[in-house]
Protein backbone atom coordinates (compact mmCIF):
# COMPACT_ATOMS: atom_id res chain seq x y z
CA UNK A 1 0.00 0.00 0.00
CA UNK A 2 0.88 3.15 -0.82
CA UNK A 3 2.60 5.20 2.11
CA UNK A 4 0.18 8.48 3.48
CA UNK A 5 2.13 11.20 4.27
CA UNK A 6 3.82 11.75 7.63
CA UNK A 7 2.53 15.27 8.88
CA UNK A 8 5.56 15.62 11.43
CA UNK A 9 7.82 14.97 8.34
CA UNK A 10 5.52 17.82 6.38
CA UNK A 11 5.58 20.30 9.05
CA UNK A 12 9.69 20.17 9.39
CA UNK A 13 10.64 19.67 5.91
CA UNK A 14 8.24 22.70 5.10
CA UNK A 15 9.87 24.90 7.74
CA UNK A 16 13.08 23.78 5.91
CA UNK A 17 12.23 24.65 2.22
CA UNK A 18 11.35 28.09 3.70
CA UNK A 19 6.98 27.50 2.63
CA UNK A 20 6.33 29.07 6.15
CA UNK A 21 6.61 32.34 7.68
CA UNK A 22 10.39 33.76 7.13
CA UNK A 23 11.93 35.12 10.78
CA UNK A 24 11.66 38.18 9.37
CA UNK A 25 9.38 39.89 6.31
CA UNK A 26 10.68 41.86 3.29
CA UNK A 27 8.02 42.78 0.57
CA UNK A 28 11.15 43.53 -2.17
CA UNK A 29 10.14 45.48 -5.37
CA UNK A 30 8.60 42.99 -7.83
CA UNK A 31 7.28 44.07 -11.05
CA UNK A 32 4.09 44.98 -11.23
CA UNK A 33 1.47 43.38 -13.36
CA UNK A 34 -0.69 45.80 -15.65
CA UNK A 35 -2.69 47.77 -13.91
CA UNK A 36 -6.30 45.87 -14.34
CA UNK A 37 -4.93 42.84 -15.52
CA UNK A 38 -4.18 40.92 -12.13
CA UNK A 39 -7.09 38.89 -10.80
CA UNK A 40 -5.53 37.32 -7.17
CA UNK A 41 -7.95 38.06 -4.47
CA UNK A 42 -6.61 38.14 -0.80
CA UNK A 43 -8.97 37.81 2.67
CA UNK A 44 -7.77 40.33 4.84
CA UNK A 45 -10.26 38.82 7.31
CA UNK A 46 -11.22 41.17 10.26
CA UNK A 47 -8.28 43.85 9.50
CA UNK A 48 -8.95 47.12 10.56
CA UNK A 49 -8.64 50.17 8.04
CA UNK A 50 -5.59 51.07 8.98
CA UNK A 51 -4.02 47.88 8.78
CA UNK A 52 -5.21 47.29 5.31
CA UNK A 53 -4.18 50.55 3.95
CA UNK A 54 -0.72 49.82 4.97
CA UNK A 55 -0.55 46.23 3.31
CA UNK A 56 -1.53 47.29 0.43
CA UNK A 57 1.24 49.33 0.23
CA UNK A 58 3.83 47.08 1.91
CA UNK A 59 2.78 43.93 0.42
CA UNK A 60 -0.48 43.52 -1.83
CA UNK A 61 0.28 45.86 -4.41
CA UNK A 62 4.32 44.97 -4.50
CA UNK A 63 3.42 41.37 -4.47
CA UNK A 64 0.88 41.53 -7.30
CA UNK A 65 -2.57 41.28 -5.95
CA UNK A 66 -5.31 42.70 -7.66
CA UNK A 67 -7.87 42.81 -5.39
CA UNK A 68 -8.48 43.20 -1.21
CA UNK A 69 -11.87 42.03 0.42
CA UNK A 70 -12.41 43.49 3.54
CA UNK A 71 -14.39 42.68 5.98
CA UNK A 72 -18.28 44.10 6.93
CA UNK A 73 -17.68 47.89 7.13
CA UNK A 74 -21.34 48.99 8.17
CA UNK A 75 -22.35 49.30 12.09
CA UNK A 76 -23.38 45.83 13.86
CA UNK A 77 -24.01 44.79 17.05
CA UNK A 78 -21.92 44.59 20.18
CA UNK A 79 -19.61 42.03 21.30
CA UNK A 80 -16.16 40.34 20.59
CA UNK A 81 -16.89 37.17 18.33
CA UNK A 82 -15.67 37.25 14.75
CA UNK A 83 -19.37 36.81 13.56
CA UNK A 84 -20.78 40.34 14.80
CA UNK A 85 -19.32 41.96 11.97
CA UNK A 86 -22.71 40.01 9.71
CA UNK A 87 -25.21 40.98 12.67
CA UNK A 88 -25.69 45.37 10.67
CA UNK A 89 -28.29 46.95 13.15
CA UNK A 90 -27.23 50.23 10.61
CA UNK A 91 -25.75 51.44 7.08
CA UNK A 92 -23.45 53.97 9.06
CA UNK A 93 -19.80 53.19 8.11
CA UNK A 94 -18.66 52.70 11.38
CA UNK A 95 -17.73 49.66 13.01
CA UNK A 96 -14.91 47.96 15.58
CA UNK A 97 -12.49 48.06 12.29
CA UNK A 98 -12.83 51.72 11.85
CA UNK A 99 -14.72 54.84 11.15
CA UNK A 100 -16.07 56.13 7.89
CA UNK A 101 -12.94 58.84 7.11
CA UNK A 102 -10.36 55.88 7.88
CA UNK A 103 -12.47 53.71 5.31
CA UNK A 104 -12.03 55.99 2.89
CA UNK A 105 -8.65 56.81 3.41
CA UNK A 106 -7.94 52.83 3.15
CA UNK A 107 -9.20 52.65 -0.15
CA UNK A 108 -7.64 55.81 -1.81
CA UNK A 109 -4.54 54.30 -0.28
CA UNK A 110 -4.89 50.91 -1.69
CA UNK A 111 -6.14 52.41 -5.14
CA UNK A 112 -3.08 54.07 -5.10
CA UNK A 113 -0.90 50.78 -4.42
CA UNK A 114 -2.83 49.46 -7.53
CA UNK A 115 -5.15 47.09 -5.36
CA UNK A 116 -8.68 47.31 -5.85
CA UNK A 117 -11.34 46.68 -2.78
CA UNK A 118 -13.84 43.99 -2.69
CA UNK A 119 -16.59 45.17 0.11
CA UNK A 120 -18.03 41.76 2.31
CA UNK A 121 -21.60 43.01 2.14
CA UNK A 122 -24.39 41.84 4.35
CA UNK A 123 -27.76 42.34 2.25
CA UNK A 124 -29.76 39.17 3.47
CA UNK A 125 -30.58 40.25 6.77
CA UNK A 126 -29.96 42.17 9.79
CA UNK A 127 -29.27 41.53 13.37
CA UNK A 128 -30.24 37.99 15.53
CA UNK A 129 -30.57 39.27 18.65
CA UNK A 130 -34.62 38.73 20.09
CA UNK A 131 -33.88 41.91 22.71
CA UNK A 132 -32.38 44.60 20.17
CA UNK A 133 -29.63 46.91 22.40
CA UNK A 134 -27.46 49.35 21.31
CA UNK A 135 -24.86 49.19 18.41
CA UNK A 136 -21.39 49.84 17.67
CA UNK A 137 -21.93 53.55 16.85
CA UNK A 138 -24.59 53.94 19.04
CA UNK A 139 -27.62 53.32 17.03
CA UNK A 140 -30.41 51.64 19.23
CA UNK A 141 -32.41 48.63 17.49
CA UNK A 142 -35.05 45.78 18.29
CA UNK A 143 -34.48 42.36 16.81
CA UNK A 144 -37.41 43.49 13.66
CA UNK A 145 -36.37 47.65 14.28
CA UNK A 146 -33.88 49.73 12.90
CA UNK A 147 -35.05 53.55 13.15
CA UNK A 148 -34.69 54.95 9.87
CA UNK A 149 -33.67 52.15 7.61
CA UNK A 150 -36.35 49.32 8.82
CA UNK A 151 -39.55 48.19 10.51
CA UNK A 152 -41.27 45.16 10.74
CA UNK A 153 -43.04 45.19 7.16
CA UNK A 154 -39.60 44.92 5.96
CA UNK A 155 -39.02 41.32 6.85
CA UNK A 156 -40.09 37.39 6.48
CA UNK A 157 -41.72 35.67 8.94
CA UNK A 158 -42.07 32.71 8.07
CA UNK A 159 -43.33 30.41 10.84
CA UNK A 160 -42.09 27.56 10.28
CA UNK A 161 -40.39 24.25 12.47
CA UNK A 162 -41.67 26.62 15.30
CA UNK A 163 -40.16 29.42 14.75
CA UNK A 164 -39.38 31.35 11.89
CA UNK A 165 -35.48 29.53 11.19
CA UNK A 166 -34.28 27.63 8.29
CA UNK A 167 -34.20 23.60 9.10
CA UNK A 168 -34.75 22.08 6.03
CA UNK A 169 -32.55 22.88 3.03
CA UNK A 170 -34.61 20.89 0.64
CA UNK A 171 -37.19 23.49 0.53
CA UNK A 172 -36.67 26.78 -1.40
CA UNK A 173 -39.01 28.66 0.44
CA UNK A 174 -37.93 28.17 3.80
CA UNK A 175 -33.84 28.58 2.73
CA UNK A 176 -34.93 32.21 1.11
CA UNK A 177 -38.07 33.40 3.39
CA UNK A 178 -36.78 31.96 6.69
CA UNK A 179 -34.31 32.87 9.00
CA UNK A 180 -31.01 31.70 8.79
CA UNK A 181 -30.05 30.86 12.63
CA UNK A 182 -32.05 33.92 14.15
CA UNK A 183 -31.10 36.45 11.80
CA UNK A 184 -34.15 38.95 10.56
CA UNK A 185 -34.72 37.82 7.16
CA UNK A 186 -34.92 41.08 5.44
CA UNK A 187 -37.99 40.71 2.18
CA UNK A 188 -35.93 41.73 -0.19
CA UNK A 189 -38.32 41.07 -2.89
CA UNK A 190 -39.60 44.53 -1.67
CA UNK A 191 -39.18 47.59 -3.40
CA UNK A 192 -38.54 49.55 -0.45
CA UNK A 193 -35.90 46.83 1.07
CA UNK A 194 -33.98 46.34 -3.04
CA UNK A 195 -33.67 50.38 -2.67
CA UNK A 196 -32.16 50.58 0.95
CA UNK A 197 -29.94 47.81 0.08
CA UNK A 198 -28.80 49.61 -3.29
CA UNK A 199 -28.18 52.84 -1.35
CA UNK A 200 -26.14 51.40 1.11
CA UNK A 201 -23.80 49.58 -1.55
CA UNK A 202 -23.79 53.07 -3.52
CA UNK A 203 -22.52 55.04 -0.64
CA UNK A 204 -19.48 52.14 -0.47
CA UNK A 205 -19.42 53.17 -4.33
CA UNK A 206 -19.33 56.89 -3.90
CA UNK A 207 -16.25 55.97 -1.53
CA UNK A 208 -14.68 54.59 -4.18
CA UNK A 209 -14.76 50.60 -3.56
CA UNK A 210 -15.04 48.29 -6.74
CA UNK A 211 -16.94 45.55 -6.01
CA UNK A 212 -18.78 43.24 -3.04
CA UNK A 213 -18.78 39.89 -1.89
CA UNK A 214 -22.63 39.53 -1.50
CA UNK A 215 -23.02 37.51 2.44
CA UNK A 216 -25.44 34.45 2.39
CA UNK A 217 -26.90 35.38 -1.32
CA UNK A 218 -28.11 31.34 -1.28
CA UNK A 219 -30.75 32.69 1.04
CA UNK A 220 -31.57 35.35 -1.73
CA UNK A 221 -33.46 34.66 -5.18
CA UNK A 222 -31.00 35.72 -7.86
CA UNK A 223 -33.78 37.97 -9.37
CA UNK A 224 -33.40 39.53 -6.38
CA UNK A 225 -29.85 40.29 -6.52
CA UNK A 226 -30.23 41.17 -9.83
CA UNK A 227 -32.73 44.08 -9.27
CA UNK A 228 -30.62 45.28 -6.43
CA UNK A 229 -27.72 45.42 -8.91
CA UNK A 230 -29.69 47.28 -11.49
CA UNK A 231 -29.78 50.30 -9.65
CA UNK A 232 -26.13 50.63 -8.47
CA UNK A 233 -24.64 54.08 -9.61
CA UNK A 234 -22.05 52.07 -11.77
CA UNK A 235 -20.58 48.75 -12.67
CA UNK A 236 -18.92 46.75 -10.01
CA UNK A 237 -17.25 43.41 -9.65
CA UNK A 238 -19.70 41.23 -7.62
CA UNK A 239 -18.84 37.56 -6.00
CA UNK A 240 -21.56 35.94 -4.57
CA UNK A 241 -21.79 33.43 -1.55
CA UNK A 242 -23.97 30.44 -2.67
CA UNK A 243 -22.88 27.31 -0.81
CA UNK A 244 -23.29 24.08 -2.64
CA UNK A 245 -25.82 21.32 -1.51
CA UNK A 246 -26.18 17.85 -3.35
CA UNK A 247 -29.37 17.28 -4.41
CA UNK A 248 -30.72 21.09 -2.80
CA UNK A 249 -33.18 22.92 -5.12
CA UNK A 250 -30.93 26.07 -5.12
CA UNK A 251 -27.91 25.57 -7.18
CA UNK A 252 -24.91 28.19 -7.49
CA UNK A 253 -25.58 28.02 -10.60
CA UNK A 254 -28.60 30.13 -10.59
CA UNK A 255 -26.42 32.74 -9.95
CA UNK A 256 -23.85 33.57 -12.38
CA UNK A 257 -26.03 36.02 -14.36
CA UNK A 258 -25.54 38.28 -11.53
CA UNK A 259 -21.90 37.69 -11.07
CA UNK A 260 -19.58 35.26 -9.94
CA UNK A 261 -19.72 32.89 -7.62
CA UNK A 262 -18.17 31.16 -4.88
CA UNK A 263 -17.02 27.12 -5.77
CA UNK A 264 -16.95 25.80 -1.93
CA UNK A 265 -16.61 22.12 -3.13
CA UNK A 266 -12.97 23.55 -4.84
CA UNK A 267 -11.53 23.41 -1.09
CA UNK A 268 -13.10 20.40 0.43
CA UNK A 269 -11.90 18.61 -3.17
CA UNK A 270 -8.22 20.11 -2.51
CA UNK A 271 -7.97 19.15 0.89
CA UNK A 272 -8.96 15.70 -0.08
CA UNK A 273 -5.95 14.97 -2.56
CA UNK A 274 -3.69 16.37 -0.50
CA UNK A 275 -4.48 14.49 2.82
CA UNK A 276 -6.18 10.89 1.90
CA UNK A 277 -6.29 10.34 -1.82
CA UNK A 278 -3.93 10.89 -5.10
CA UNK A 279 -2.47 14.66 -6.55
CA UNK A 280 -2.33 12.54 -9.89
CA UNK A 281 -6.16 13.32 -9.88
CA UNK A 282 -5.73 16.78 -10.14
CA UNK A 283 -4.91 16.61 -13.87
CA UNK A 284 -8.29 17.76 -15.32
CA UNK A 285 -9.03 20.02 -11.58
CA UNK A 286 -12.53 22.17 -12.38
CA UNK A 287 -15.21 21.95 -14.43
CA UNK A 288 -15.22 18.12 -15.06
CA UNK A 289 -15.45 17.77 -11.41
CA UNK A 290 -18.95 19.29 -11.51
CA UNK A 291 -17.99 22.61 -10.76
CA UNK A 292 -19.24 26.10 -12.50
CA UNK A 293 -17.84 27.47 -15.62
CA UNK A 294 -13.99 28.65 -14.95
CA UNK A 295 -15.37 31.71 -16.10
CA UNK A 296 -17.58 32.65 -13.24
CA UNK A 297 -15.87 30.83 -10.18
CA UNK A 298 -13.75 32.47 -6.95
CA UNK A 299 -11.99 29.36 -5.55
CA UNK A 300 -10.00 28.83 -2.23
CA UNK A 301 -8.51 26.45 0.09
CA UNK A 302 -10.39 27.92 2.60
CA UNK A 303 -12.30 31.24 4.35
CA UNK A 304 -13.46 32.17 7.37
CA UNK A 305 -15.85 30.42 7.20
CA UNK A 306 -14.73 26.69 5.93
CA UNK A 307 -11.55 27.21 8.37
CA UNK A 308 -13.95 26.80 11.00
CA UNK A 309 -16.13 24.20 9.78
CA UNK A 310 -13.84 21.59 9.30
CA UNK A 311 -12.79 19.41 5.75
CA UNK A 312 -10.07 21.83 4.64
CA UNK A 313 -6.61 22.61 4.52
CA UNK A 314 -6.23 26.00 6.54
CA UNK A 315 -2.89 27.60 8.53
CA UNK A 316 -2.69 24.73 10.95
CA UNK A 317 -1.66 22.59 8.21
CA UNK A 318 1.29 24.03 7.29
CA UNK A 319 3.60 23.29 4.45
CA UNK A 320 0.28 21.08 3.30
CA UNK A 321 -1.32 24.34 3.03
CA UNK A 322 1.70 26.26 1.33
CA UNK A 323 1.31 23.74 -1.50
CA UNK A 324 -1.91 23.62 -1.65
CA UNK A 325 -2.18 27.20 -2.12
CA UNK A 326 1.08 26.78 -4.59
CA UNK A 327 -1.13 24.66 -7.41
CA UNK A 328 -4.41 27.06 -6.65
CA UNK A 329 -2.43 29.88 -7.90
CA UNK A 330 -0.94 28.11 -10.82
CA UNK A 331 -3.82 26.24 -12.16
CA UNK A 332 -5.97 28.15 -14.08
CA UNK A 333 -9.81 27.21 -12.79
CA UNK A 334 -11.57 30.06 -11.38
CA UNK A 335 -10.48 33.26 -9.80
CA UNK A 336 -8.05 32.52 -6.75
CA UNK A 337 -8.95 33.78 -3.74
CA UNK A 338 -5.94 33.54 -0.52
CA UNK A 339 -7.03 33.42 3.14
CA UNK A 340 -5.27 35.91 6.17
CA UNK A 341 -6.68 35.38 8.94
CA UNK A 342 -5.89 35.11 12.87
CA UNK A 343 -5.26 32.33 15.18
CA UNK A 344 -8.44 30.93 16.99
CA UNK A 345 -8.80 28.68 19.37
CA UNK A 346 -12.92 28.07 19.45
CA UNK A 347 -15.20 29.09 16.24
CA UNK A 348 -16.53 32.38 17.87
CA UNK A 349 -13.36 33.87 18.47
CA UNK A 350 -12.61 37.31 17.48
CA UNK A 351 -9.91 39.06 16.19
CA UNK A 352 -7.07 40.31 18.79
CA UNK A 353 -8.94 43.43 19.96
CA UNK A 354 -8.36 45.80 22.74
CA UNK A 355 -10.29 45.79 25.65
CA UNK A 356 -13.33 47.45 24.27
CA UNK A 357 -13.42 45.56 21.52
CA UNK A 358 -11.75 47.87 18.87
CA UNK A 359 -9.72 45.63 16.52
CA UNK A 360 -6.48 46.07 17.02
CA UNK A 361 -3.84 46.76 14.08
CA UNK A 362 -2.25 43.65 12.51
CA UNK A 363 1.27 42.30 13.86
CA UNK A 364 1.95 39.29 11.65
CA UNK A 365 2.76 35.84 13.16
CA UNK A 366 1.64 37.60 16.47
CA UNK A 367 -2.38 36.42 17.07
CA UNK A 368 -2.54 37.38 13.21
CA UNK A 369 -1.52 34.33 10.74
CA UNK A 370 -0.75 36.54 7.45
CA UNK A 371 -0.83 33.86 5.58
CA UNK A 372 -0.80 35.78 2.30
CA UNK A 373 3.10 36.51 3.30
CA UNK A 374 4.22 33.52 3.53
CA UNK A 375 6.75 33.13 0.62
CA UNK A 376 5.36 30.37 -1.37
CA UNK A 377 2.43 32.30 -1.36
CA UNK A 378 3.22 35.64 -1.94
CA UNK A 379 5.46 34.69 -4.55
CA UNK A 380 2.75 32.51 -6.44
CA UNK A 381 0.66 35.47 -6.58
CA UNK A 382 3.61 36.78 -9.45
CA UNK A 383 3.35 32.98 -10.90
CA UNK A 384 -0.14 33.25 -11.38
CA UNK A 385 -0.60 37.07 -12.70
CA UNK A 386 2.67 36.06 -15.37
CA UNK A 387 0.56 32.84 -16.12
CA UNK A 388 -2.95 34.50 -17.32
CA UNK A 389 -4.74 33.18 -20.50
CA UNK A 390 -2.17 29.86 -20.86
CA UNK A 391 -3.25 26.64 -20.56
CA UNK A 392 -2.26 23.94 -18.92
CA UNK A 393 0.40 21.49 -20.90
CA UNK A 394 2.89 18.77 -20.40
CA UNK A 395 1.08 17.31 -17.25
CA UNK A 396 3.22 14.55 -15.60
CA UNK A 397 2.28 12.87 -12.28
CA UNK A 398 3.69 9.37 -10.78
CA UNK A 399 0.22 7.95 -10.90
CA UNK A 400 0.33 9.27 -7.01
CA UNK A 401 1.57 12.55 -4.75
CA UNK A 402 3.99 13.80 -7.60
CA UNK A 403 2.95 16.08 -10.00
CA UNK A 404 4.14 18.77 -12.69
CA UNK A 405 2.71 20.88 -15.34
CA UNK A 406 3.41 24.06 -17.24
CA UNK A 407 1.36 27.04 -18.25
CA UNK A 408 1.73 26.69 -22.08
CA UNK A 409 5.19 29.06 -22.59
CA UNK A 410 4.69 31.12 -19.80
CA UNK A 411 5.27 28.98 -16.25
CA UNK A 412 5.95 25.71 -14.47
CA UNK A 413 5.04 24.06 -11.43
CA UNK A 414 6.38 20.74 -9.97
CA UNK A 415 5.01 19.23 -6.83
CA UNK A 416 6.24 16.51 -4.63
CA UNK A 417 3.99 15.26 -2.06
CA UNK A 418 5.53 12.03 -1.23
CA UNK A 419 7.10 11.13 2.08
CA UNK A 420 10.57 10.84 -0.40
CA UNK A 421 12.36 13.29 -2.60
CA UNK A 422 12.33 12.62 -6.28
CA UNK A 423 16.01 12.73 -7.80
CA UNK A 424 17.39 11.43 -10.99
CA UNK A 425 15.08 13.33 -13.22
CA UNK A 426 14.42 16.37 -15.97
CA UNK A 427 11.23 18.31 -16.35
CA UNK A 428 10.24 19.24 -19.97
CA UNK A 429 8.74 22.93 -19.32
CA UNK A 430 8.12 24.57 -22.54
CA UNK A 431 9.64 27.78 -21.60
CA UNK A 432 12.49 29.56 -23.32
CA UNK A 433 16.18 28.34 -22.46
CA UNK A 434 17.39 30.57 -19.70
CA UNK A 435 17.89 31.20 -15.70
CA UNK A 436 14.88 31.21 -13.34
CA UNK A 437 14.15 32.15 -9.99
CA UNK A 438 12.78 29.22 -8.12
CA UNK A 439 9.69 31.32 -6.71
CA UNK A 440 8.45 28.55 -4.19
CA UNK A 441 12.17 29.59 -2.02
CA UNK A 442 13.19 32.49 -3.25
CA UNK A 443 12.01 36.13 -4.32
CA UNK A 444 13.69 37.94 -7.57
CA UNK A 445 15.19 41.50 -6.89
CA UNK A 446 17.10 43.43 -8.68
CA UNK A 447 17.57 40.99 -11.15
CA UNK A 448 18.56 38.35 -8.73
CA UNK A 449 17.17 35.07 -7.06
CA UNK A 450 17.24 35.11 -2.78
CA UNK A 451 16.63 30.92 -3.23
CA UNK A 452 18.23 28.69 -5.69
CA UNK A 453 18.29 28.98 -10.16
CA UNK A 454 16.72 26.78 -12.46
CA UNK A 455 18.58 26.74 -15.54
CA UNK A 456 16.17 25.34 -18.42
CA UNK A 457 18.18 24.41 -21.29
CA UNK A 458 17.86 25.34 -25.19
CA UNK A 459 15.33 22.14 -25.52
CA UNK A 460 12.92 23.97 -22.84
CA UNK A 461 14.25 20.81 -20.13
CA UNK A 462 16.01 21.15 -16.70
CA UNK A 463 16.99 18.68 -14.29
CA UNK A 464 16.39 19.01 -10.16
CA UNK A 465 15.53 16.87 -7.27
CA UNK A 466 12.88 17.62 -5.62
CA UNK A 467 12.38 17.06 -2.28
CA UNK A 468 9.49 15.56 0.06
CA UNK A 469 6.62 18.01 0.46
CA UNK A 470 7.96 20.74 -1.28
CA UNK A 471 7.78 22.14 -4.63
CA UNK A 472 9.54 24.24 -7.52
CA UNK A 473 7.80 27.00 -9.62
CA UNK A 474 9.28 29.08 -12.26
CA UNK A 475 7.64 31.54 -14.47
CA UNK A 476 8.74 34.12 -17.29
CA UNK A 477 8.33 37.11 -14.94
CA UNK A 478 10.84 35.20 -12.92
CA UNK A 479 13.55 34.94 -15.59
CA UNK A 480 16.64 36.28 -14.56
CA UNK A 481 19.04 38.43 -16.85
């Protein structure tokens, strides 16, 4: 039988190969991709607006990304778990991550960096708390109140399973007119509700933000969404949250027209391979699987919300996860989207906050995880914005954990996954003869590689060993003079 991996073995030849955090960061100058042209979405999950203003500069825009999503900017209720931030009691921009000025001042800043913001908006529903209170900016509310924006003609009661909460999935009604655990279902088939909800995503337009990731829109009709986005002041990239269910009446599907969409089996699928079955399967990753059209899917390996739910690969796992995140970002299915998030110990934990519950700025690989830094993944960001519009060609795999392909002409990833290091063998990549930086362990600067040179000979071949868990990846933006 076939040996599984040894995770020990993973976590110290990972630390080894330099896939984890580095003791300390640099984000050197790397070339820039077009301005437009790069598609890489990072999580910045829970940041505060200062915090993200000063990655982009320091690290998202040097390192390629194209886009930031940030989390829930509007007022919500009280309180120090993570999931407060999707309870609005108010469209004020004000929340624990900042006020409306420092908003703004984030996103001119991150414009400026060439990194475009992707709002998380919550348009399903409002708070779930039966008493009301007060919230973050002081705005008072009942569970079905919110002075000024709604009253109880505004949502769905639907009275079901004795109360008005979602418990059968099977059943379009109740999954988009009941309440998803306690939440006031907002009725947003209502004319009043599809203009309050437009307005709100209008003002995060007039501040200059480029598109949303639409909360819980499974528990929306798309026609729904669709209205709402008819009346935005201009065009905007929307990703939409639609969870698949086998055999479920409501199918992610349903919901490209509107925009893209979130592929959650993509993660669960990943995770699989790379803990209990074969990377050779990987070879046709995507829409054979089942999944939605390339064109309209925002993959991951995992978000705040799978990280806590179990059946993924997330920061615990490592140089597991490195890789993992290594062939998202250089196989071409779907929009990428990379995780940063913060160490938790229980699934309501918040973000490191002070003692009022104010988020408090990011220090990476203190209480924050920052996995977007880590140098495997940073540097794939570059692998995968050099790598747009090729295909995949000259796929190889062992028939089990070892794997390599190229990105017709333009890139090349090998993977080993096996408990051994593969010796004793070339790689045919396809790219022009020259001398690459190795971007899984190294970073090019000035024309030079920090990690080791691949030289790929006139006949587009080069030889390497490769060791257990660990990886090479070269791409044309890589080439070295």
């Amino acid at each position: 039988m076939h040996r599984r991996r040894c995770r020990a073995a993973a976590l110290a030849l990972g630390l080894a190969a330099g896939l984890l955090v580095p003791t300390t960061v640099a984000a050197p100058p790397v070339a820039a991709a077009t301005p437009g042209s790069k598609k890489v979405i990072v999580q910045l999950f829970e940041w505060n607006w200062a915090s993200v203003a000063s990655e982009c500069t320091g690290t998202l825009g040097p390192k390629g990304y194209g886009y930031v999503q940030v989390s829930p900017p509007q007022e919500h209720v009280r309180g120090n778990q993570w999931w407060v931030a999707y309870q609005p009691v108010s469209y004020r921009i004000e929340s624990r991550k900042g006020t409306r000025v420092q908003f703004q001042s984030m996103v001119n800043t991150c414009h400026n960096a060439g990194v475009k913001v992707i709002v998380d908006a919550v348009v399903n529903h409002m708070s779930g708390q039966d008493n009301g209170g007060t919230g973050w900016a002081g705005s008072t509310f009942g569970h079905y109140d919110y002075p000024g924006t709604y009253s109880s003609q505004d949502f769905h009661y639907c009275g079901r399973n004795g109360n008005n909460d979602i418990a059968n999935y099977g059943d379009r009604y109740e999954v988009q007119n009941c309440e998803l655990v306690n939440l006031a279902d907002l009725k947003t088939e209502s004319d009043y509700v599809r203009g309050r909800l437009a307005a709100y995503l209008n003002d995060l337009l007039s501040l200059g933000v480029d598109g949303f990731r639409l909360d819980a829109s499974k528990h929306m009709p798309a026609a729904d969404i669709a209205n709402i986005r008819s009346r935005l002041s201009r065009s905007a990239y929307l990703v939409q949250e639609v969870i698949y269910g086998a055999g479920e009446p409501i199918q992610p599907t349903e919901y490209t027209g509107n925009g893209d969409v979130h592929e959650f089996r993509y993660g669960k699928d990943l995770a699989r391979m790379f803990n209990s079955e074969r990377l050779a399967y990987l070879r046709n990753f995507g829409e054979s699987w089942g999944y939605l059209p390339g064109g309209s899917a925002v993959v991951f390996t995992d978000n705040h919300d799978t990280q806590r739910d179990g059946g993924v690969l997330t920061y615990r796992d490592r140089g597991e996860y490195a890789l993992a995140n290594a062939f998202m970002l250089a196989w071409p299915y779907g929009t990428p989207a990379v995780m940063s998030s913060y160490t938790f110990s229980n699934k309501d934990q918040g973000p490191p906050s002070d003692a009022s519950n104010r988020t408090s700025n990011t220090t990476c690989y203190s209480g924050w995880e920052c996995e977007h830094r880590w140098p495997v993944i940073a540097n794939m960001v570059g692998f995968a914005n050099a790598t747009q519009g090729a295909g995949v060609a000259n796929w190889y795999d062992n028939g089990w954990q070892h794997i390599a392909f190229s990105r017709a002409g333009k890139g090349y990833l090998t993977i080993n996954d096996e408990d051994f290091a593969i010796s004793g063998r070339s790689y045919y990549t396809g790219l022009p003869a020259g001398r690459y930086c190795d971007v899984i362990h190294g970073t090019v600067s000035n024309g030079s590689c920090s990690g080791p040179v691949i030289t790929v000979d006139a006949n587009g071949w080069f030889p390497a060993t490769v060791n257990a868990h660990d990886a090479i990846a070269i791409h044309i933006g890589a080439k070295l003079p």
